[in-house]
Every structure is written in structure tokens, then in C-alpha cells.
C-alpha atoms as a PDB file:
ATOM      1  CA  UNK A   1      73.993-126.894 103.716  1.00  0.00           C
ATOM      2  CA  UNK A   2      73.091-124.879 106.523  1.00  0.00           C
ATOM      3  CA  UNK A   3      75.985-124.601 109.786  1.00  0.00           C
ATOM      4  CA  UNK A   4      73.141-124.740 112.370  1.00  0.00           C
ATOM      5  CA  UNK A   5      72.462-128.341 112.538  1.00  0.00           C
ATOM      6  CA  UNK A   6      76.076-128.447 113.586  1.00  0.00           C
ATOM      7  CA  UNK A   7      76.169-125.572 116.016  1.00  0.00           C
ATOM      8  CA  UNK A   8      72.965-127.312 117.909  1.00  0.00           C
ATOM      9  CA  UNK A   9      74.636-130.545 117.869  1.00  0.00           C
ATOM     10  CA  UNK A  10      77.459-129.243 119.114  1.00  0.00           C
ATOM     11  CA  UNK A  11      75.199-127.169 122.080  1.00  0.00           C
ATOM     12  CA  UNK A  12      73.670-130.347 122.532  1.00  0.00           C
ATOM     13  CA  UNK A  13      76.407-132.116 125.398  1.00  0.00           C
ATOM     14  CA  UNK A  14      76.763-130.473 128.553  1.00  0.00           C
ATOM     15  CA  UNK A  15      80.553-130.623 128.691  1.00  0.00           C
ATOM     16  CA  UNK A  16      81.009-128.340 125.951  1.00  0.00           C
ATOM     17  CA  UNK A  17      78.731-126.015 126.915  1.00  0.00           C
ATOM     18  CA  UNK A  18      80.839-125.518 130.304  1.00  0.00           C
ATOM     19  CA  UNK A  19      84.135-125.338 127.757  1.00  0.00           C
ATOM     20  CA  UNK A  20      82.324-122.399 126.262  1.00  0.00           C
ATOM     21  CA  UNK A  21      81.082-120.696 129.415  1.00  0.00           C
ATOM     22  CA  UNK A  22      85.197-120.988 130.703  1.00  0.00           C
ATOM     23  CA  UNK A  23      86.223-119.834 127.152  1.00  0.00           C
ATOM     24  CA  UNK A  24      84.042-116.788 127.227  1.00  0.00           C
ATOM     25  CA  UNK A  25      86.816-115.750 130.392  1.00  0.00           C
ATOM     26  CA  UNK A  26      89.221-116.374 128.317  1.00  0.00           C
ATOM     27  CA  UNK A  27      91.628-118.239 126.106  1.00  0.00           C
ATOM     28  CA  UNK A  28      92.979-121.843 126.833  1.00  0.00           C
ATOM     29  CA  UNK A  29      95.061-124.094 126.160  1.00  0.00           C
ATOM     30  CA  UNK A  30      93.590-128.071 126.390  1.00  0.00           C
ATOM     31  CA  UNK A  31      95.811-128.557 129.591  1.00  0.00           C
ATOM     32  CA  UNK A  32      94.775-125.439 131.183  1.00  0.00           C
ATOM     33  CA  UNK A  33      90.773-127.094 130.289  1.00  0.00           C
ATOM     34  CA  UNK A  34      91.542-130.448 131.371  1.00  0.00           C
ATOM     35  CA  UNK A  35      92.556-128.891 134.998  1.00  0.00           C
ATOM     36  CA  UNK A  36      88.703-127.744 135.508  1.00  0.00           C
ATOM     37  CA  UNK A  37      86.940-130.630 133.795  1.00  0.00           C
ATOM     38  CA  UNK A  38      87.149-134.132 135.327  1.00  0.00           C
ATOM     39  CA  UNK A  39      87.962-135.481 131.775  1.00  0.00           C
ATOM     40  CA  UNK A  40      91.299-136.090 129.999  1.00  0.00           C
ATOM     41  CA  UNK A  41      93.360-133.767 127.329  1.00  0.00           C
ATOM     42  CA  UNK A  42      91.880-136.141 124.804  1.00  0.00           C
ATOM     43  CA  UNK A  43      88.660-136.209 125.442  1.00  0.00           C
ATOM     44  CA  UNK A  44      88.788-132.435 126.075  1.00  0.00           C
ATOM     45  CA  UNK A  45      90.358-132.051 122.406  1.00  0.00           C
ATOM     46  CA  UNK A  46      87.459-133.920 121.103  1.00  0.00           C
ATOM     47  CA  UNK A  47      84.996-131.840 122.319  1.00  0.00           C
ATOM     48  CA  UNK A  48      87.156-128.865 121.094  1.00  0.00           C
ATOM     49  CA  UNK A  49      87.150-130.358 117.424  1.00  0.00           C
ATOM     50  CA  UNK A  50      83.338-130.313 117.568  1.00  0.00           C
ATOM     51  CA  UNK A  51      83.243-126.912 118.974  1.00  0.00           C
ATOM     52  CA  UNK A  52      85.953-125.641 116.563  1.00  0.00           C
ATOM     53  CA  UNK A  53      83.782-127.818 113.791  1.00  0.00           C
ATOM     54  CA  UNK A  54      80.876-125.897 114.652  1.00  0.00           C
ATOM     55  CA  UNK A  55      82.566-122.716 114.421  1.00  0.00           C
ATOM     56  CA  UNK A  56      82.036-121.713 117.981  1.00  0.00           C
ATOM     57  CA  UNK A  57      85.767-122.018 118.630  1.00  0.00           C
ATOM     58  CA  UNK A  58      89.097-120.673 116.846  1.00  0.00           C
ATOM     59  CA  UNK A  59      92.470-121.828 117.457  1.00  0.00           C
ATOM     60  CA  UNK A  60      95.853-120.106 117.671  1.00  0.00           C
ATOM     61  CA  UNK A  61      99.293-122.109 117.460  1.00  0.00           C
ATOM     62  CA  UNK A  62     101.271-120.170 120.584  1.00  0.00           C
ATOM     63  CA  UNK A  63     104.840-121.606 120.233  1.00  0.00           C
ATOM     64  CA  UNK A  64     104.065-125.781 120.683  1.00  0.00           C
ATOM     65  CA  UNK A  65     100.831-124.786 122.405  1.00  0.00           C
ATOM     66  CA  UNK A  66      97.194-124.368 120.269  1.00  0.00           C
ATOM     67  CA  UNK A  67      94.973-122.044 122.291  1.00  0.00           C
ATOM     68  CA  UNK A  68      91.321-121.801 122.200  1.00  0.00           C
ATOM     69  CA  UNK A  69      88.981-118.765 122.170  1.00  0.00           C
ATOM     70  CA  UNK A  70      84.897-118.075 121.267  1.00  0.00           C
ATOM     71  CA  UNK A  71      84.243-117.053 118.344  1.00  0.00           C
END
């Protein structure tokens, strides 16, 4: 099965189509994300796991921190 339904789906929400556009300066942690979004570390996470799902995002354990970058 092809990953594109995914990627689109994941395209799809608003929200983590501004995560990608702050990603693309940079990596992040989800508390460093949460601080520009009006939404809370879980619900940023979420719409990490969907990005990261999609394979738009990789994560990096840092120590107790996981940081995000594009992929």
C-alpha cells in the first residue's frame, strides 16, 4: 500500500501544516511547539505522531528530550 494516502491525510489539518512550516526553521522539541501553537504538549504530540506516521517528521531522543525535524 501506497504512503500517499497518509502523507495527504496528514497535509490535510491546518495545525500540522504550521508544525511543518516552524520545523522547516528548525528542530523542536514538543514544549518548544506548544509555546507557538495555542494547543497543549498533548495535542501537539498527536499531531507529531501523524506527521512522524506519515513520514514527514523524524525524531531524535536528546538526553530526556525527543526532538523533531522534516524529513
Amino acid at each position: 500500500m501506497s504512503a500517499l494516502p497518509a502523507t495527504f491525510a496528514a497535509l490535510s489539518d491546518p495545525t500540522r501544516l504550521a508544525i511543518l512550516e516552524r520545523l522547516a526553521r528548525g528542530e523542536a522539541g514538543v514544549t518548544e511547539l506548544a509555546a507557538d501553537f495555542p494547543l497543549s504538549q498533548p495535542a501537539i504530540s498527536r499531531h507529531l505522531k501523524v506527521l512522524a506516521t506519515a513520514g514527514l517528521v523524524r525524531c531524535r531522543a536528546d538526553g530526556t528530550r525527543r526532538l523533531y525535524r522534516l524529513e
